[in-house]
C-alpha atoms as a PDB file:
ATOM      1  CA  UNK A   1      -4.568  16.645  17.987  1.00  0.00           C
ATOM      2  CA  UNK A   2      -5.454  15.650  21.197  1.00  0.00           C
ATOM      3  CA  UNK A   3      -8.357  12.901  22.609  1.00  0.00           C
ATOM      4  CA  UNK A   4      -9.064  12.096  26.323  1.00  0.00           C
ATOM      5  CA  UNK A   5     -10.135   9.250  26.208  1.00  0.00           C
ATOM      6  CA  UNK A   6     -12.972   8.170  29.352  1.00  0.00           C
ATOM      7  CA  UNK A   7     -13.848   4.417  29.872  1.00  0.00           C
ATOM      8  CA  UNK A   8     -17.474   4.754  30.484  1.00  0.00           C
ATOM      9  CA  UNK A   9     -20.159   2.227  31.326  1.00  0.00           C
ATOM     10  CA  UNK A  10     -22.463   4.481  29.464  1.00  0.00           C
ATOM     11  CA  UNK A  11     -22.387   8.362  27.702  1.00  0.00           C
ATOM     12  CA  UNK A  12     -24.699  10.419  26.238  1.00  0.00           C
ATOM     13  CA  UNK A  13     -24.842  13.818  24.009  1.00  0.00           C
ATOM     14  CA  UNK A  14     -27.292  16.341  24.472  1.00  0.00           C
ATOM     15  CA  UNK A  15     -28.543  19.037  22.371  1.00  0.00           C
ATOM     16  CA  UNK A  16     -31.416  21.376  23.255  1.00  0.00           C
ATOM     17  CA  UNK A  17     -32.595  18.477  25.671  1.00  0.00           C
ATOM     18  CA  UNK A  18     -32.483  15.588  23.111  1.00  0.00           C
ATOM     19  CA  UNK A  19     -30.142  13.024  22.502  1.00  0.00           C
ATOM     20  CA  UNK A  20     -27.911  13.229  19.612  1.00  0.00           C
ATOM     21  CA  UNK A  21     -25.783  10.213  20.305  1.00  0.00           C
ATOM     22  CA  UNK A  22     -25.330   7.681  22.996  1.00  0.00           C
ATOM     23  CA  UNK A  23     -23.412   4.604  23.616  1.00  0.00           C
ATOM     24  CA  UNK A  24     -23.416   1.544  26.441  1.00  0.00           C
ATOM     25  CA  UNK A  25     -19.865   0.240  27.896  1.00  0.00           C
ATOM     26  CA  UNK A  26     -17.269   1.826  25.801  1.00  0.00           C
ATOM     27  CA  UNK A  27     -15.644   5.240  25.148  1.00  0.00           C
ATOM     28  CA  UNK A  28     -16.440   8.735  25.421  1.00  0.00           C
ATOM     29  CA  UNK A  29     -13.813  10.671  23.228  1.00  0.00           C
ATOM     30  CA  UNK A  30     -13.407  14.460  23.645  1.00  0.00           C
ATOM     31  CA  UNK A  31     -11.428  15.744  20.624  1.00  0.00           C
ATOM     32  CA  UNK A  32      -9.813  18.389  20.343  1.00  0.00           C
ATOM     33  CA  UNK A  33      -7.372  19.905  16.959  1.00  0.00           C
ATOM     34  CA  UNK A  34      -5.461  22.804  16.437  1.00  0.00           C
ATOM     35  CA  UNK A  35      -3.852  24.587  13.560  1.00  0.00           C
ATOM     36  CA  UNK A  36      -1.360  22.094  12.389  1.00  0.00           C
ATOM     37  CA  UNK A  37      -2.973  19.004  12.613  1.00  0.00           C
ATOM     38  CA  UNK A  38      -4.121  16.756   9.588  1.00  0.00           C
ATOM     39  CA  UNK A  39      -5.553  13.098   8.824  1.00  0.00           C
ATOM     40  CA  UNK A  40      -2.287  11.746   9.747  1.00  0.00           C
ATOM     41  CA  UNK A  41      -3.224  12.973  13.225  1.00  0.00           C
ATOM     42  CA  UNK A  42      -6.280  11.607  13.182  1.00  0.00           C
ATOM     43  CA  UNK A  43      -5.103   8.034  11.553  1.00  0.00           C
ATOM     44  CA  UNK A  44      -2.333   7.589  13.800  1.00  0.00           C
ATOM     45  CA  UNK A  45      -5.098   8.482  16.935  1.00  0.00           C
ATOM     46  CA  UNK A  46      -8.106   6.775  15.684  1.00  0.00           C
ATOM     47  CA  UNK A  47      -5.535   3.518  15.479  1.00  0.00           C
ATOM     48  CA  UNK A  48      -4.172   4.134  19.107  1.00  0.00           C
ATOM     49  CA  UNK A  49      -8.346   4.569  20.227  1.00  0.00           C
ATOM     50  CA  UNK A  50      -9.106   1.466  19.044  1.00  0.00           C
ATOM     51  CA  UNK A  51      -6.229  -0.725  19.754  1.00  0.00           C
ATOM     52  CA  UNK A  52      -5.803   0.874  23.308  1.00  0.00           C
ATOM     53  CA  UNK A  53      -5.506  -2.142  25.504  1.00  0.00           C
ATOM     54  CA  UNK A  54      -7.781  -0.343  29.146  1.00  0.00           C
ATOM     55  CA  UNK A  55     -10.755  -2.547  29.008  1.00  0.00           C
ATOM     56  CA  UNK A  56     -10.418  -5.881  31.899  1.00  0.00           C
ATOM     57  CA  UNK A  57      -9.699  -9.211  31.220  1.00  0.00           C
ATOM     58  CA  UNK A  58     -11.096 -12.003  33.018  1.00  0.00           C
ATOM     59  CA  UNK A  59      -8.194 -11.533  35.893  1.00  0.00           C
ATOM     60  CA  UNK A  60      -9.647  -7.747  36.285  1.00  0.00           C
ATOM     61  CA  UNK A  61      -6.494  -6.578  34.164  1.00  0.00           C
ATOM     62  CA  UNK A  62      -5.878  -3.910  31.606  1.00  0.00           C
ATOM     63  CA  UNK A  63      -5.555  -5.992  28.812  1.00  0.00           C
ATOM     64  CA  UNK A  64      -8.481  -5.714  26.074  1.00  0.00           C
ATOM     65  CA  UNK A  65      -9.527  -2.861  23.666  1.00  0.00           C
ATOM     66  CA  UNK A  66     -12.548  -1.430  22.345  1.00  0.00           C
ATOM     67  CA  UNK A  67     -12.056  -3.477  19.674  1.00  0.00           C
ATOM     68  CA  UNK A  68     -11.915  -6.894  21.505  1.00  0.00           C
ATOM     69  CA  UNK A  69     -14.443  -6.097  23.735  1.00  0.00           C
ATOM     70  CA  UNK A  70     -17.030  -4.419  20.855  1.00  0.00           C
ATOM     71  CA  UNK A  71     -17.256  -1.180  22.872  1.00  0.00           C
ATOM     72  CA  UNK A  72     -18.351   1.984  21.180  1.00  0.00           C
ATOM     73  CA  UNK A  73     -17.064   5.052  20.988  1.00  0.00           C
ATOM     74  CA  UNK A  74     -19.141   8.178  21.540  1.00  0.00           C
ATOM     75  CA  UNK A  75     -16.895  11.286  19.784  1.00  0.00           C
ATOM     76  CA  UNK A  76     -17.472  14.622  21.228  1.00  0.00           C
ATOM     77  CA  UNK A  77     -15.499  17.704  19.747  1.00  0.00           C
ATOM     78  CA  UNK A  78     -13.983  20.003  22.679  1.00  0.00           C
ATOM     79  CA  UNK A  79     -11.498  23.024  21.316  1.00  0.00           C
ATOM     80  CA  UNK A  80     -11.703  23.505  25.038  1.00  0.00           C
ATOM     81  CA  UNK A  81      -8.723  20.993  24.830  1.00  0.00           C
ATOM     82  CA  UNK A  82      -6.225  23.490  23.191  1.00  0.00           C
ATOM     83  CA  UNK A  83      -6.993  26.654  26.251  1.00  0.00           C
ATOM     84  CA  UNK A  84      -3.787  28.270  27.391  1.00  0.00           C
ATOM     85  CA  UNK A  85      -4.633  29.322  30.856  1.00  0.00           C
ATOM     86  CA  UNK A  86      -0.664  30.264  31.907  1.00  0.00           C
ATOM     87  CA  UNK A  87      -1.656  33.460  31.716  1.00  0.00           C
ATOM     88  CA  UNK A  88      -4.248  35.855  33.575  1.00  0.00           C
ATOM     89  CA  UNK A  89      -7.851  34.064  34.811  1.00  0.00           C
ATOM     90  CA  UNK A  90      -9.303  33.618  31.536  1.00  0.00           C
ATOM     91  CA  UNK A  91      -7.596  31.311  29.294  1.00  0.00           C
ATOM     92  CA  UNK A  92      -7.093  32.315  25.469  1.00  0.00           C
ATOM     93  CA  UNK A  93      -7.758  29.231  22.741  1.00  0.00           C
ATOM     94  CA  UNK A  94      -5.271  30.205  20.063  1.00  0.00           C
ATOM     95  CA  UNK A  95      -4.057  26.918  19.721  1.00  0.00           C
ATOM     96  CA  UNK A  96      -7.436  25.487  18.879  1.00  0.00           C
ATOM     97  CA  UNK A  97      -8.012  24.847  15.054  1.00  0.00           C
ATOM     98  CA  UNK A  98     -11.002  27.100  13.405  1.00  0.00           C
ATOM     99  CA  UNK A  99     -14.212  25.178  12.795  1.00  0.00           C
ATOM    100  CA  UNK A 100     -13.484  24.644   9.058  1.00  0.00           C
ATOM    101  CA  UNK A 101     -10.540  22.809  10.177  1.00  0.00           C
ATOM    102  CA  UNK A 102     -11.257  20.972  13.384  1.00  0.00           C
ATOM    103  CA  UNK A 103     -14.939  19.887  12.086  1.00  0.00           C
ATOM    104  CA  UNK A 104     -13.878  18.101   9.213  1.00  0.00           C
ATOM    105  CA  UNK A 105     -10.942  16.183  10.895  1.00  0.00           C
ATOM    106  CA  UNK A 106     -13.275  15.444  13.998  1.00  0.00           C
ATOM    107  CA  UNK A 107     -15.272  13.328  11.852  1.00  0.00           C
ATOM    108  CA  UNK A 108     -12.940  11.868   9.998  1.00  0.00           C
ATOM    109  CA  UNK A 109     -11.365  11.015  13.310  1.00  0.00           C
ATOM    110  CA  UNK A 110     -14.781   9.134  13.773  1.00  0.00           C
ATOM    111  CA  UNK A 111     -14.692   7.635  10.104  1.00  0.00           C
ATOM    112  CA  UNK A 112     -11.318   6.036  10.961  1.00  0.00           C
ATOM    113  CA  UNK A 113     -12.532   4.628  14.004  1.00  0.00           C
ATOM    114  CA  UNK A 114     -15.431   2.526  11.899  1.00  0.00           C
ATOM    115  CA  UNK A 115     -12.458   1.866   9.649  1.00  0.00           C
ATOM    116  CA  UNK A 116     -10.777   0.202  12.389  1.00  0.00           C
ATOM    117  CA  UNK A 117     -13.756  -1.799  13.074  1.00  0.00           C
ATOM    118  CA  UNK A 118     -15.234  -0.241  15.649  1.00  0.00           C
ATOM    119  CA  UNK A 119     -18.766  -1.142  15.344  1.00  0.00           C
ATOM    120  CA  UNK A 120     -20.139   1.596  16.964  1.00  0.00           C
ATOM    121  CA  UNK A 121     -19.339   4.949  16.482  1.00  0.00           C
ATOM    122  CA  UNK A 122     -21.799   8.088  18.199  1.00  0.00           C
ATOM    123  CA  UNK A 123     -21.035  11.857  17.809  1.00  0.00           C
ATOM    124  CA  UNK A 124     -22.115  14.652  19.097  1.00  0.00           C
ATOM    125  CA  UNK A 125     -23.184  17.894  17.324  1.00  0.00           C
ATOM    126  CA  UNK A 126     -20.189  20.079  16.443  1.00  0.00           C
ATOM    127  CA  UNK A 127     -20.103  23.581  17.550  1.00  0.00           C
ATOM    128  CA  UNK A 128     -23.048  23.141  19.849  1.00  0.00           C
ATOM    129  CA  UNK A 129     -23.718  23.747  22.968  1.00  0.00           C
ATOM    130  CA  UNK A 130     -23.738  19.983  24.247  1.00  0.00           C
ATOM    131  CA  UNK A 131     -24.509  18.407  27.525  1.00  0.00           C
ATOM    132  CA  UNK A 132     -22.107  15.448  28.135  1.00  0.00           C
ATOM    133  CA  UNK A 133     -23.152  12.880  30.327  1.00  0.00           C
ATOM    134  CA  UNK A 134     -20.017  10.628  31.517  1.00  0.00           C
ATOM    135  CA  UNK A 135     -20.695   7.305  33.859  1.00  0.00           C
ATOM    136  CA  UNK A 136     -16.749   6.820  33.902  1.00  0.00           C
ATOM    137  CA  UNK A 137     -15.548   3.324  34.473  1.00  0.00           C
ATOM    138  CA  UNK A 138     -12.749   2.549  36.808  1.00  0.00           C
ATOM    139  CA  UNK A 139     -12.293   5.440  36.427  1.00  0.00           C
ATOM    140  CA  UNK A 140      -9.903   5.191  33.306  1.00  0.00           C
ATOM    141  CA  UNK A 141      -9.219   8.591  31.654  1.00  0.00           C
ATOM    142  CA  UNK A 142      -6.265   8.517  28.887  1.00  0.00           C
ATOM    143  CA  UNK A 143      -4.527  11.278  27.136  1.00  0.00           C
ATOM    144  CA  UNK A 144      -3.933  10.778  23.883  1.00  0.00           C
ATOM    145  CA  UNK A 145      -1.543  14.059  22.153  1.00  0.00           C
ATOM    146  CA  UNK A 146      -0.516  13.191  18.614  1.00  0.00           C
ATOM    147  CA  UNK A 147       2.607  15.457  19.475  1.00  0.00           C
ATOM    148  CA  UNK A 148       4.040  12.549  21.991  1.00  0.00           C
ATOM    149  CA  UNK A 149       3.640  10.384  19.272  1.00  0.00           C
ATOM    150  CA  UNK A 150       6.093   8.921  15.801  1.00  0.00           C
ATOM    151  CA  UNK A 151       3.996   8.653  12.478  1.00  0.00           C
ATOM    152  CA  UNK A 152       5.703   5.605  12.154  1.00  0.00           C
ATOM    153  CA  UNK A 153       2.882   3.674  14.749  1.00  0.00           C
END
């Protein structure tokens, strides 16, 4: 499983010109799973999202997370995440998990989050085509991979 994680002041999700979700200060997460992952993935990531110390502190350090600072989290599926692009001009997304697997672990990536007491958690629309509007912050932009991770976090 992977998540970049974007600091944002504010982020929106579009479908067919309206808004599907939206958040203020906070995080826009782009998700993406492949074949192997499972909710351990998606504990262990939705734990590291929320506890992820990148927000200031009063001396303009990284030393707050979402959760200290009540930022949201606006979720955003993207098997884009997963392209192999080694090879050739076009890149090929075997990697990337088949909607019957990635949808249901990208919200229960977002179910975890609330779970972790986030207190606000936005999505977009799985599988559509979304416009992704992204007022980075800083800018901060995180990767999270599950792989560089131990389950024992």
């Amino acid at each position: 499983m992977r998540v970049i994680l974007q600091r944002v002041t504010r982020g929106s999700v579009q479908v067919n010109g309206s808004i599907v979700g939206a958040i203020e200060r906070g995080l826009v997460a782009l998700v993406g799973i492949t074949h192997s992952d499972t909710a351990a993935e998606a504990d262990l990531l939705a734990k590291k999202t929320a506890h992820l110390r990148i927000f200031d502190d009063e001396a303009g350090r990284l030393n707050r997370s979402a959760l200290e600072t009540g930022a949201g989290v606006l979720v955003v599926s993207q098997f884009t995440l997963y392209a192999d692009a080694r090879h050739g001009r076009r890149p090929d997304f075997i990697q990337a998990a088949k909607s019957e697997v990635a949808f249901p672990l990208v919200e229960y990536y977002a179910e975890r989050l609330e779970h972790e007491g986030i207190a606000r958690v936005e999505m977009g629309t799985f599988g559509a085509l979304m416009q992704v509007e992204i007022h980075n912050d800083g800018p901060v932009t995180i990767v999270l991979d599950s792989a560089d991770f131990s389950k024992k976090e």
